[in-house]
Structures are given as C-alpha cells and as structure tokens.
PDB file of N, CA and C in Angstrom:
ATOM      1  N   UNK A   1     -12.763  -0.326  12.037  1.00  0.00           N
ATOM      2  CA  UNK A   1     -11.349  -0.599  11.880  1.00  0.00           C
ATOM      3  C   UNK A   1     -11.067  -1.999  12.424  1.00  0.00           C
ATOM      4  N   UNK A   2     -10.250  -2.906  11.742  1.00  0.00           N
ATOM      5  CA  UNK A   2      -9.658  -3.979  11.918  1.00  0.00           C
ATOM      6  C   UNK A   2      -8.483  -4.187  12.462  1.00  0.00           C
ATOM      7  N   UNK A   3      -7.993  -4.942  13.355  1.00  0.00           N
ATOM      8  CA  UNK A   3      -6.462  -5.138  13.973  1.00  0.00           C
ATOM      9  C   UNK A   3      -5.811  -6.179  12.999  1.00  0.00           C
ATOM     10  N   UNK A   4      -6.566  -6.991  12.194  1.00  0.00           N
ATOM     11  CA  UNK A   4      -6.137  -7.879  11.442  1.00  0.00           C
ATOM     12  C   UNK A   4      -5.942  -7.923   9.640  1.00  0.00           C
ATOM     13  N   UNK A   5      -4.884  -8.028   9.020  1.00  0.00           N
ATOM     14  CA  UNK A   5      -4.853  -7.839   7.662  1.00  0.00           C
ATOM     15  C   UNK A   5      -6.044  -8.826   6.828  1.00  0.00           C
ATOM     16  N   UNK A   6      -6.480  -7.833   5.716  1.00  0.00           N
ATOM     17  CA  UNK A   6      -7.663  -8.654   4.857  1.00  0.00           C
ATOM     18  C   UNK A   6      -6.974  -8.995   3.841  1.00  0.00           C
ATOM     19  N   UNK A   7      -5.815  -9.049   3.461  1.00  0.00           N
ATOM     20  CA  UNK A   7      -5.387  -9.549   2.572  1.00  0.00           C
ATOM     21  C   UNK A   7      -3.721 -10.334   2.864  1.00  0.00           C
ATOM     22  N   UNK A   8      -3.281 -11.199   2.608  1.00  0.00           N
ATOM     23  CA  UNK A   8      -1.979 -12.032   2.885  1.00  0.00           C
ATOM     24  C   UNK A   8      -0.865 -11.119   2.405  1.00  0.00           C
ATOM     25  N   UNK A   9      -0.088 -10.447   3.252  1.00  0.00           N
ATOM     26  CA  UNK A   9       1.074 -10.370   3.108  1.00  0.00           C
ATOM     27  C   UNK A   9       2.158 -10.479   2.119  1.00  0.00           C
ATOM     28  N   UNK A  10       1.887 -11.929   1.648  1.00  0.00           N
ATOM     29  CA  UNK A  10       3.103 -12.786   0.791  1.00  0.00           C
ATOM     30  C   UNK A  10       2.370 -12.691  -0.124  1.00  0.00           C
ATOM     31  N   UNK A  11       0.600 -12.219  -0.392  1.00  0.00           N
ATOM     32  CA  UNK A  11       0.190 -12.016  -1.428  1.00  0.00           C
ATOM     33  C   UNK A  11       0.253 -10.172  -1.919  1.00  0.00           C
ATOM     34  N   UNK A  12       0.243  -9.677  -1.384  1.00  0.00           N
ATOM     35  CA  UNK A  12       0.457  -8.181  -1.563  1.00  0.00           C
ATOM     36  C   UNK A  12       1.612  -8.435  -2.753  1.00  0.00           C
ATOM     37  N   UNK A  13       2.953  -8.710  -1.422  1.00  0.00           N
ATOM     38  CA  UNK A  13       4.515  -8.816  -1.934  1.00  0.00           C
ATOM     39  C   UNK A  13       4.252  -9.477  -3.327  1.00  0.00           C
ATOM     40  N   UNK A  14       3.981 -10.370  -3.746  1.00  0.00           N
ATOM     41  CA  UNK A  14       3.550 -10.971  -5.151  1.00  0.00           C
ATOM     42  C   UNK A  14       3.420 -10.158  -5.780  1.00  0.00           C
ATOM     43  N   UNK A  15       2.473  -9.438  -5.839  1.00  0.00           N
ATOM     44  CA  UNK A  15       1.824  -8.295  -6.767  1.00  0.00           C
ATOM     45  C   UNK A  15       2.516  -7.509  -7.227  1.00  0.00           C
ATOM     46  N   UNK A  16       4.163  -6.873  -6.038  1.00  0.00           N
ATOM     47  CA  UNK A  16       4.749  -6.014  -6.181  1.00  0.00           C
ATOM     48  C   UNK A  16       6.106  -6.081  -5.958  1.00  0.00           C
ATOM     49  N   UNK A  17       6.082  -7.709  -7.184  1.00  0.00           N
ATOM     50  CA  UNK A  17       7.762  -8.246  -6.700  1.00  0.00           C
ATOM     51  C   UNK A  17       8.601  -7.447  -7.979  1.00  0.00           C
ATOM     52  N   UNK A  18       7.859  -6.946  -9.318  1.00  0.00           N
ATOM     53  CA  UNK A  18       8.501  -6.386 -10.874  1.00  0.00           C
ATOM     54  C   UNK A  18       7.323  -4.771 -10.787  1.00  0.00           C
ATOM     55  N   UNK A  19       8.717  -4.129 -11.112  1.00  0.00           N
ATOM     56  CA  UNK A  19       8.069  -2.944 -11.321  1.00  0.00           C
ATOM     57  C   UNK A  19       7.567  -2.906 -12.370  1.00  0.00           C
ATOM     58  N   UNK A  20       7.306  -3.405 -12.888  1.00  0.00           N
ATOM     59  CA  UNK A  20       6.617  -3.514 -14.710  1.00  0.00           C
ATOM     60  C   UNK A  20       5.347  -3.567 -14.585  1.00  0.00           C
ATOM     61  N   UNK A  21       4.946  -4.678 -13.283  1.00  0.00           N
ATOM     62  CA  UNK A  21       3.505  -5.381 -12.907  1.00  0.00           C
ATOM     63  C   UNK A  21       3.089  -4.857 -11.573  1.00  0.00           C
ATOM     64  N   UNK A  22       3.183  -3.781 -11.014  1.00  0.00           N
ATOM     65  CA  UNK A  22       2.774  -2.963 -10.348  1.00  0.00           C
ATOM     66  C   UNK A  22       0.874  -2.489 -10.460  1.00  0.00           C
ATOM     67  N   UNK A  23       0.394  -2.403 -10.076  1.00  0.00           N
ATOM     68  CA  UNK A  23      -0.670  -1.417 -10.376  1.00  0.00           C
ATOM     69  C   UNK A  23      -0.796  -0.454  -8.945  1.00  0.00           C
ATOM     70  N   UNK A  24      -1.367   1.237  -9.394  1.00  0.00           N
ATOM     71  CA  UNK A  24      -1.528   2.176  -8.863  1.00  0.00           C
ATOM     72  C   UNK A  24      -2.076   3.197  -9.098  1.00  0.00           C
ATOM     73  N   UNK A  25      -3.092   3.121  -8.049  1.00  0.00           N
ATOM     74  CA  UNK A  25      -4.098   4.152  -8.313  1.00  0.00           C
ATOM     75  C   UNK A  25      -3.568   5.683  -9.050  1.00  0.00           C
ATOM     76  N   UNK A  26      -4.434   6.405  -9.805  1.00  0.00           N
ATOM     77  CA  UNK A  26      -3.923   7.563 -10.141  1.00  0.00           C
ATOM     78  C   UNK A  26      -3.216   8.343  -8.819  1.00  0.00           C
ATOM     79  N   UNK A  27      -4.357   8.414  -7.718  1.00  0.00           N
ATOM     80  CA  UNK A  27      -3.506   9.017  -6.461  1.00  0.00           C
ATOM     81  C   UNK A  27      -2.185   8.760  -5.845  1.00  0.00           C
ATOM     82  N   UNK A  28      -2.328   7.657  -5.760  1.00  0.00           N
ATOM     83  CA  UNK A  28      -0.964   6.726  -5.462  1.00  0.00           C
ATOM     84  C   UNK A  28      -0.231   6.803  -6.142  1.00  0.00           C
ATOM     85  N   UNK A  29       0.218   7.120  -7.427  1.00  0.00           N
ATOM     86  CA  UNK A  29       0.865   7.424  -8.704  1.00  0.00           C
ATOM     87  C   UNK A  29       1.345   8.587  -8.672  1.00  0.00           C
ATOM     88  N   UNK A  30       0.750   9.341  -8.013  1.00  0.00           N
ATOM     89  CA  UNK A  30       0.852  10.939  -8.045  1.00  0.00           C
ATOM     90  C   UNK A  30       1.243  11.729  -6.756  1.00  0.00           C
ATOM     91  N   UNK A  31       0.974  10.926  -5.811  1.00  0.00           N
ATOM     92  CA  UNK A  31       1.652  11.029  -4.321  1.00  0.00           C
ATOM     93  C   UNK A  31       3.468  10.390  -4.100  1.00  0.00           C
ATOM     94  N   UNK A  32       3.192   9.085  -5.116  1.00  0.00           N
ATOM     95  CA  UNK A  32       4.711   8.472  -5.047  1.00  0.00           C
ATOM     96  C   UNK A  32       5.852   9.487  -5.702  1.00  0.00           C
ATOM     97  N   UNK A  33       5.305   9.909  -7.045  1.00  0.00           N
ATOM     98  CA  UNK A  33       5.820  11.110  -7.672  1.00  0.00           C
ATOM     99  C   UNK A  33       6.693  12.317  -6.928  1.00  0.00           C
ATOM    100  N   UNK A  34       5.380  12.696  -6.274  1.00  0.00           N
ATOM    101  CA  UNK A  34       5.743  13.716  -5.896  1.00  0.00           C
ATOM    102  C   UNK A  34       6.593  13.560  -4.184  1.00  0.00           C
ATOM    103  N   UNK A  35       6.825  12.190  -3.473  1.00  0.00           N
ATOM    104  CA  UNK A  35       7.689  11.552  -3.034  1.00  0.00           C
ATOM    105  C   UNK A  35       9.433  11.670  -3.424  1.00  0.00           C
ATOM    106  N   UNK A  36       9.016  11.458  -4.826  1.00  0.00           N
ATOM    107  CA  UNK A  36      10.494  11.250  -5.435  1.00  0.00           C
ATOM    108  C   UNK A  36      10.695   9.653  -5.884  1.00  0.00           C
ATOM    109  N   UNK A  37       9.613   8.904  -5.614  1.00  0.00           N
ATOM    110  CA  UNK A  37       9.572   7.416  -5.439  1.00  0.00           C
ATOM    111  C   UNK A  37       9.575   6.817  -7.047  1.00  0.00           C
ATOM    112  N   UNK A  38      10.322   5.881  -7.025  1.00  0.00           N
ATOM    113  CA  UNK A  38      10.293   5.467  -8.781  1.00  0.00           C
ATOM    114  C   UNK A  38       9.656   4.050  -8.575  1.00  0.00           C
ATOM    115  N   UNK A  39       8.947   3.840  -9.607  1.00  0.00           N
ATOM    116  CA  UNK A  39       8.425   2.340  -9.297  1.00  0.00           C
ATOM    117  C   UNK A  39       9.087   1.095  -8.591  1.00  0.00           C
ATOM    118  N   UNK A  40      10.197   0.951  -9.187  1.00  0.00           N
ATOM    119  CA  UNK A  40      11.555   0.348  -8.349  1.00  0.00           C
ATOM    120  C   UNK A  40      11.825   0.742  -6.484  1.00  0.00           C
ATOM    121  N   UNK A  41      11.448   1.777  -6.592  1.00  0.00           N
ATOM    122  CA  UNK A  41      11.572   2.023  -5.115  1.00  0.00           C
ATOM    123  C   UNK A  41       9.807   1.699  -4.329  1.00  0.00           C
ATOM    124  N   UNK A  42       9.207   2.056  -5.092  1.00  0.00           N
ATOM    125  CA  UNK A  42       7.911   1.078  -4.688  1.00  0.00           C
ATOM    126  C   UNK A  42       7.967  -0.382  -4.364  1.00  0.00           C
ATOM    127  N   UNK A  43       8.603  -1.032  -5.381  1.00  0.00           N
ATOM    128  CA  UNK A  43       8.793  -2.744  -4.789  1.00  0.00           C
ATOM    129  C   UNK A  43       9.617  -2.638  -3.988  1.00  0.00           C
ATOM    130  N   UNK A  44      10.683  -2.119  -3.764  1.00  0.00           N
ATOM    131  CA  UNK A  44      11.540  -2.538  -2.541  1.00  0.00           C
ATOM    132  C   UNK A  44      10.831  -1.901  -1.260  1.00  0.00           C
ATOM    133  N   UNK A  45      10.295  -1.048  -0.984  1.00  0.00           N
ATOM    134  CA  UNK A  45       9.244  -0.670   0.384  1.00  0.00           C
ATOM    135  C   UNK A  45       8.338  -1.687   0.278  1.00  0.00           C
ATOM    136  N   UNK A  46       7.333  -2.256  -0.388  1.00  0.00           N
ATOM    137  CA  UNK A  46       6.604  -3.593  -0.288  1.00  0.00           C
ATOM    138  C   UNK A  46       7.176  -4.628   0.124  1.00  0.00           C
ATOM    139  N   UNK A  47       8.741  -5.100  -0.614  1.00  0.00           N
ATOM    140  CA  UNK A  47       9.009  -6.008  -0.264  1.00  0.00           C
ATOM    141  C   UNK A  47       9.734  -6.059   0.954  1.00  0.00           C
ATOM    142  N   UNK A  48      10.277  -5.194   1.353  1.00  0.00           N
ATOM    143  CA  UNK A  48      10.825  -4.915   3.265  1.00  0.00           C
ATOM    144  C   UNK A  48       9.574  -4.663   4.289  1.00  0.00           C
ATOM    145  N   UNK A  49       8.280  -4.571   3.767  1.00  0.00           N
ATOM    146  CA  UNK A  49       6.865  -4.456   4.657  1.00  0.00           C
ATOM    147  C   UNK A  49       7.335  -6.104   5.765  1.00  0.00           C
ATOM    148  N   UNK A  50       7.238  -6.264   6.410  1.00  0.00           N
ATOM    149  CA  UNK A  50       6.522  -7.516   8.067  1.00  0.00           C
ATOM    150  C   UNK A  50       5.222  -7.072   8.152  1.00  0.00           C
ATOM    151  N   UNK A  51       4.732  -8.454   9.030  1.00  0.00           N
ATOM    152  CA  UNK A  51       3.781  -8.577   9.691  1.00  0.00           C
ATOM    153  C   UNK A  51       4.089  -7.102  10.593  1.00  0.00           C
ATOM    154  N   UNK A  52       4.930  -6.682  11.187  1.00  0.00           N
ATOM    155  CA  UNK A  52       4.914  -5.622  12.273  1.00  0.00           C
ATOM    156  C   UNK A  52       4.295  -3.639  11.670  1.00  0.00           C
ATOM    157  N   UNK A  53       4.733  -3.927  10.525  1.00  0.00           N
ATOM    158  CA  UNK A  53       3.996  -2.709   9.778  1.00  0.00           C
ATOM    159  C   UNK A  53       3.199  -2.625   9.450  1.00  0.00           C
ATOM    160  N   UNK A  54       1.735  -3.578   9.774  1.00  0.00           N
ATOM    161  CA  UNK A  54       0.592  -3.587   9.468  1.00  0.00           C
ATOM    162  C   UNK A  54      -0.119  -2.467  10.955  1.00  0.00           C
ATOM    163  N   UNK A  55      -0.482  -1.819  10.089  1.00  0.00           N
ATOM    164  CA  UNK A  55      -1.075  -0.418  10.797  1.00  0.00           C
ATOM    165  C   UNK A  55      -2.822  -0.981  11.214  1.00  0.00           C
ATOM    166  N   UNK A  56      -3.646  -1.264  10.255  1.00  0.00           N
ATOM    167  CA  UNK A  56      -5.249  -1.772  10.249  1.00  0.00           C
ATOM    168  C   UNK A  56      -5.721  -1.813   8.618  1.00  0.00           C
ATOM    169  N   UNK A  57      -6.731  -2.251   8.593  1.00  0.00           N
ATOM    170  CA  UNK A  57      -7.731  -2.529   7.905  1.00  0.00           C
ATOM    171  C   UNK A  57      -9.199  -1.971   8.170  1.00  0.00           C
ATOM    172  N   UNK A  58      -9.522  -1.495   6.677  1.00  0.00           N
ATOM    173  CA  UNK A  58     -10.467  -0.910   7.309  1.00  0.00           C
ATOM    174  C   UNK A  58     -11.682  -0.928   5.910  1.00  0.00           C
ATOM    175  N   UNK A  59     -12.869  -0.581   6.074  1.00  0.00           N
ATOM    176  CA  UNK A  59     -13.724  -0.010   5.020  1.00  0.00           C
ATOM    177  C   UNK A  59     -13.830   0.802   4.235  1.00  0.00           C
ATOM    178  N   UNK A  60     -13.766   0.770   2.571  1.00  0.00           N
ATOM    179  CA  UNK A  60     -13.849   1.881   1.570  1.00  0.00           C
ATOM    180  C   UNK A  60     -14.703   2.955   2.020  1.00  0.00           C
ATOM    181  N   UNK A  61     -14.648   4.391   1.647  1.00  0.00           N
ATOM    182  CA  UNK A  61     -15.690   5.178   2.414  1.00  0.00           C
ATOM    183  C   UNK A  61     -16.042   5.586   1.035  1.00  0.00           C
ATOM    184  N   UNK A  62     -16.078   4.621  -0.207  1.00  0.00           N
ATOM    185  CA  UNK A  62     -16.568   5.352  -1.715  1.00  0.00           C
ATOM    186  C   UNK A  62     -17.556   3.587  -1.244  1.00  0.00           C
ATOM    187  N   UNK A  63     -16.934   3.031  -1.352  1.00  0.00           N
ATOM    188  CA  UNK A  63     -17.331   1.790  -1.183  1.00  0.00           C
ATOM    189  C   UNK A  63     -16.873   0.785  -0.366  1.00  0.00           C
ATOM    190  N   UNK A  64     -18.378   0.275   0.613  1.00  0.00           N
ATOM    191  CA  UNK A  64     -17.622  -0.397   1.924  1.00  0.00           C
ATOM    192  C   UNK A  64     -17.518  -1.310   1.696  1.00  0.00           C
ATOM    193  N   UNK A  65     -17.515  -2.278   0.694  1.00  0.00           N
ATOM    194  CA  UNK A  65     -17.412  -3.519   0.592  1.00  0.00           C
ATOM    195  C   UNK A  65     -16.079  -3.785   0.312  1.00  0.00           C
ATOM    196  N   UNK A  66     -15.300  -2.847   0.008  1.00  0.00           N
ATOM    197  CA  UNK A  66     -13.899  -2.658  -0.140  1.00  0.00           C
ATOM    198  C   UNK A  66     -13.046  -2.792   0.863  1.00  0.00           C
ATOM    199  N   UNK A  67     -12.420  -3.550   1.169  1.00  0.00           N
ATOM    200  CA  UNK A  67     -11.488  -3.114   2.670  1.00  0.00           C
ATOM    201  C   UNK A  67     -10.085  -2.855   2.174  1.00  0.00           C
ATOM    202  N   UNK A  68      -9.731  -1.703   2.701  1.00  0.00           N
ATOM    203  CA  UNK A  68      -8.272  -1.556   2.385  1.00  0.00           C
ATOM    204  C   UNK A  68      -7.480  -1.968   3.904  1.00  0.00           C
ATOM    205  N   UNK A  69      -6.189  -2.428   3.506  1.00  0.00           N
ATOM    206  CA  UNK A  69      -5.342  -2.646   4.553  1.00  0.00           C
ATOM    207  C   UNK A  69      -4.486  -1.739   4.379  1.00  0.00           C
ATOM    208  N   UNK A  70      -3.729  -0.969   5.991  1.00  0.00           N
ATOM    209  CA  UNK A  70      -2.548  -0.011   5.506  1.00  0.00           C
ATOM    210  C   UNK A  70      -1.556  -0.434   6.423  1.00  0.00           C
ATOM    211  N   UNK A  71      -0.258   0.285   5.866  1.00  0.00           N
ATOM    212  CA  UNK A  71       0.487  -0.707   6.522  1.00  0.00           C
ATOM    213  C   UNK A  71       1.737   0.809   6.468  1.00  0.00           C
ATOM    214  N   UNK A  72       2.398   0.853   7.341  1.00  0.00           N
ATOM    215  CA  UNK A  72       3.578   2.307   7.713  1.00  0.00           C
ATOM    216  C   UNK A  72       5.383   1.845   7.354  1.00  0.00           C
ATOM    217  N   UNK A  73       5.752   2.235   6.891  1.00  0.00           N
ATOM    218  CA  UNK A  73       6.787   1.975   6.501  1.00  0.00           C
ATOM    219  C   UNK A  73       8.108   2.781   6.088  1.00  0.00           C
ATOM    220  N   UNK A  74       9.061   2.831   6.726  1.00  0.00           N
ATOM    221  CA  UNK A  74       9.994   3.946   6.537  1.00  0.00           C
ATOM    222  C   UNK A  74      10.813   3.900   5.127  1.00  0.00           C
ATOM    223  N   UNK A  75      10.666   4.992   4.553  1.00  0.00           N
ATOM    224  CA  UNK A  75      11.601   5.041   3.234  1.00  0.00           C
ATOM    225  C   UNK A  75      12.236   6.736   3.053  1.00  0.00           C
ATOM    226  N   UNK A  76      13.451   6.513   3.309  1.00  0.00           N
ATOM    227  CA  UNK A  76      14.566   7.877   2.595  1.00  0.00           C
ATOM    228  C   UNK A  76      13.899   8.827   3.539  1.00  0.00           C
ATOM    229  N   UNK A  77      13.641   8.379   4.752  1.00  0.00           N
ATOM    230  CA  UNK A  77      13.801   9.607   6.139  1.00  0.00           C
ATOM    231  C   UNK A  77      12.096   9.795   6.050  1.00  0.00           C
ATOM    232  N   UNK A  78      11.148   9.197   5.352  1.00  0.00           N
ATOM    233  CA  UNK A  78       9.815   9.276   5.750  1.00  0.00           C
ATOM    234  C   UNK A  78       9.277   8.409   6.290  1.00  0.00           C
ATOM    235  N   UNK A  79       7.974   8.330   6.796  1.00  0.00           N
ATOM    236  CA  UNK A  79       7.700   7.361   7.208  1.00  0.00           C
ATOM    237  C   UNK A  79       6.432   7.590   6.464  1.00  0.00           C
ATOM    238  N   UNK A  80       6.248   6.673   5.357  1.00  0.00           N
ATOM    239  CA  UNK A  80       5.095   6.607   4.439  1.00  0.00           C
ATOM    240  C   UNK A  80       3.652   5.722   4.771  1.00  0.00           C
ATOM    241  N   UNK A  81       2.715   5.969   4.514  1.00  0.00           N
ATOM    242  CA  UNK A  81       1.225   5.913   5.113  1.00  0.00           C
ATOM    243  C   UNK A  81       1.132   4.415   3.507  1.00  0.00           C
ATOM    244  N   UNK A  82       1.312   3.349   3.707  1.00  0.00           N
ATOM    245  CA  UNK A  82       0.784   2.615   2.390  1.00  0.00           C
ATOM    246  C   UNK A  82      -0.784   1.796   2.209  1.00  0.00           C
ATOM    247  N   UNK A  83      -1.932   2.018   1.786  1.00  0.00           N
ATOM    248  CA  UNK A  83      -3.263   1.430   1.681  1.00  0.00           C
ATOM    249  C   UNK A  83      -3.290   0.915   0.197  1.00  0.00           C
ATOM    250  N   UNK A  84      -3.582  -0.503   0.489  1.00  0.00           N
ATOM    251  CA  UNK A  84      -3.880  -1.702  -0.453  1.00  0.00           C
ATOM    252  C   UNK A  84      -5.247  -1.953  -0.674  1.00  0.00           C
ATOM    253  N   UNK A  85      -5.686  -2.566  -2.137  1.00  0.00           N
ATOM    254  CA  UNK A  85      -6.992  -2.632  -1.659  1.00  0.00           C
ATOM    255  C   UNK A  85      -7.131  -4.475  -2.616  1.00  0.00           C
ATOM    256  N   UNK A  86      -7.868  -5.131  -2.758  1.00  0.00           N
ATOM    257  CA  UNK A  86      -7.896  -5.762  -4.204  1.00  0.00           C
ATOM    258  C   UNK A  86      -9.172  -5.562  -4.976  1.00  0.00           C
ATOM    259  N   UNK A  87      -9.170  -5.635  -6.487  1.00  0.00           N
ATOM    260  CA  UNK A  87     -10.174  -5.182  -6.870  1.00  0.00           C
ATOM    261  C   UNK A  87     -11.204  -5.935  -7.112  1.00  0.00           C
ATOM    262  N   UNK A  88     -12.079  -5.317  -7.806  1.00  0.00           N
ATOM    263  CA  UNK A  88     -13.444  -6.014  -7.792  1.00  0.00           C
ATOM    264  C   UNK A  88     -14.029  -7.768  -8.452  1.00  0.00           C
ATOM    265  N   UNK A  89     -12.514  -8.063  -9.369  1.00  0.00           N
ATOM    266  CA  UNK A  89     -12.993  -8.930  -9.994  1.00  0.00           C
ATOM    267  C   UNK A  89     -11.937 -10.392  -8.974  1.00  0.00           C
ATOM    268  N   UNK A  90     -11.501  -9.559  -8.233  1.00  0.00           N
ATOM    269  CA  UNK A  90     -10.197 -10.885  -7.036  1.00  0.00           C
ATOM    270  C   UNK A  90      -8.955 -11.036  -7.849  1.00  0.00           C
ATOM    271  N   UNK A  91      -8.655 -10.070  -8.857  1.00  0.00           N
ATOM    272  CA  UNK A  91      -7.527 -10.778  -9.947  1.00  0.00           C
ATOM    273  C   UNK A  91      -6.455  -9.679  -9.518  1.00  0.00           C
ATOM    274  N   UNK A  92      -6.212  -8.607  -8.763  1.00  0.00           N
ATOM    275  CA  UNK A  92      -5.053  -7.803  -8.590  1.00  0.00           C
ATOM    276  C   UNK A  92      -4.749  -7.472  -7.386  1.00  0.00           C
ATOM    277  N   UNK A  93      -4.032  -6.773  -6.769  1.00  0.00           N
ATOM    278  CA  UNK A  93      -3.723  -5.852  -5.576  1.00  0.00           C
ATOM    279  C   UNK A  93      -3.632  -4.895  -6.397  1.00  0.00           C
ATOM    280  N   UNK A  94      -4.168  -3.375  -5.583  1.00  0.00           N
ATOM    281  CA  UNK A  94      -3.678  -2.065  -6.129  1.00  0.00           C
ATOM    282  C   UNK A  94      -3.134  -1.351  -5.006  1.00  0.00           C
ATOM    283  N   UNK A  95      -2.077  -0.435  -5.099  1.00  0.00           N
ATOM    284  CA  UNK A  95      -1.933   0.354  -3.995  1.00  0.00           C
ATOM    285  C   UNK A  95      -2.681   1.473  -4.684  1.00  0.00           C
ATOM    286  N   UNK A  96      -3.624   1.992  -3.532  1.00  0.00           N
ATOM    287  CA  UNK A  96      -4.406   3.226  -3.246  1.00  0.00           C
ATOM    288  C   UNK A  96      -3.854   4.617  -2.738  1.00  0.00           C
ATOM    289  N   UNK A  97      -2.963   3.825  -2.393  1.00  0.00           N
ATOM    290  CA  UNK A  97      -2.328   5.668  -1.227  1.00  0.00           C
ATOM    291  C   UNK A  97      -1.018   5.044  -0.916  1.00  0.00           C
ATOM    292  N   UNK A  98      -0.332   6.164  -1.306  1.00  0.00           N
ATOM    293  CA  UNK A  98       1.187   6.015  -1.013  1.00  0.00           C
ATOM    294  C   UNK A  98       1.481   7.849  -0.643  1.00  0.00           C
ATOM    295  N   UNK A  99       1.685   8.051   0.799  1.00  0.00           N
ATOM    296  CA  UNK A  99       1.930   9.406   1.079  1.00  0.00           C
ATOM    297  C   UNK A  99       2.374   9.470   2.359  1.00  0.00           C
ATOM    298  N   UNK A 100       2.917  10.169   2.878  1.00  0.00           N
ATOM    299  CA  UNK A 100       4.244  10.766   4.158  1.00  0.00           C
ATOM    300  C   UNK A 100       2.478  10.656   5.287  1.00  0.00           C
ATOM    301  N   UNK A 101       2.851   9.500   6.078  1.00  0.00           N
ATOM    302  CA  UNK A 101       2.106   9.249   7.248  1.00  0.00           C
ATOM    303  C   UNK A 101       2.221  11.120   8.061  1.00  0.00           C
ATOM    304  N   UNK A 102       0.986  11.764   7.870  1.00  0.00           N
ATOM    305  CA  UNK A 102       0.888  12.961   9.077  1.00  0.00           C
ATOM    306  C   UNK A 102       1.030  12.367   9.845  1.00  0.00           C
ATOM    307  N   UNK A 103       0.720  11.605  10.600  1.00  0.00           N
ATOM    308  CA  UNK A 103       0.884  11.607  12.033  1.00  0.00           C
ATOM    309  C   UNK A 103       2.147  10.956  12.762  1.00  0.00           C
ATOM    310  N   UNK A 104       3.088  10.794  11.775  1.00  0.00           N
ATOM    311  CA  UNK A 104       4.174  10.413  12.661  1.00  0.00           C
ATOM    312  C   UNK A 104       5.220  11.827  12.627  1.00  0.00           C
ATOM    313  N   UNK A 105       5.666  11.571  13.674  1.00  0.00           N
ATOM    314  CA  UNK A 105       6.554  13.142  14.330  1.00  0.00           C
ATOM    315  C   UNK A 105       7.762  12.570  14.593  1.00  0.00           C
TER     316      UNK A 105
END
C-alpha cells in the first residue's frame, strides 16, 4: 500500500468532467446502479474529490502491475469507497469500484 496517489488528480477529474466520456468497469457500473448513482452524479463526486480524499494506492491483485488509487468520498448520506485504475495502453482512466465504503460507521 501507498500513501501517495499514482495517478494526478486533475488528471482523473479530466476523464470524468462529461458523462458521455466516462468509462466503468462492469462492476463499477453495477455497484453505481445499484447506489442509485446516474452517470451525472458520478462526475460531480469526481469532480468534488481533494487531495484530502485520497485514501491509498495500491497493487492489482488480478494484476500487479496495475496500481489502483482509491479515494472516499461522501455522496447522498454514503460515504462511497472510489478505485481508479488507468489502462493498459496509458490512453484512459477507468473507475473500478464505486461502492458504500464498509468500514465507515
């Protein structure tokens, strides 16, 4: 685990300034869903993310060459668990996981 983000911030937010140009994993797609979360409400939780909601970074456990960064963020009374990753060719951000952080109480 990392204390430091592997990917820029202001580059995430880029990725996920038009809900049109979004990308998301099937899981993440299907966790936001069942959230209640509409793509639109996906960019606006990205784009209210700080430096202060960066949770860690860490290693793919399908593949470690992958590092995802996650980052915690409150939306509509949850406090949602968000992991980024970029993909293999350097040309996207994807969100990986979008789901109600267990461990916050």
């Amino acid at each position: 685990m990392h204390r430091r983000p592997t990917y820029s911030l202001d580059e995430i937010k880029a990725h996920f300034s038009d809900r049109d140009r979004i990308h998301l994993s099937r899981e993440a797609r299907h966790d936001s869903v069942a959230l209640g979360m509409s793509d639109q409400d996906i960019v606006d939780v990205v784009q209210k993310l700080t430096c202060w909601n960066f949770y860690k970074s860490m290693r793919g456990t399908k593949d470690s060459r992958i590092m995802h960064d996650v980052y915690k963020q409150m939306w509509n009374g949850n406090q949602l668990y968000l992991k980024f990753i970029r993909n293999y060719d350097q040309t996207m951000i994807m969100l990986v996981s979008c789901k109600e952080d267990e461990s916050y109480v």
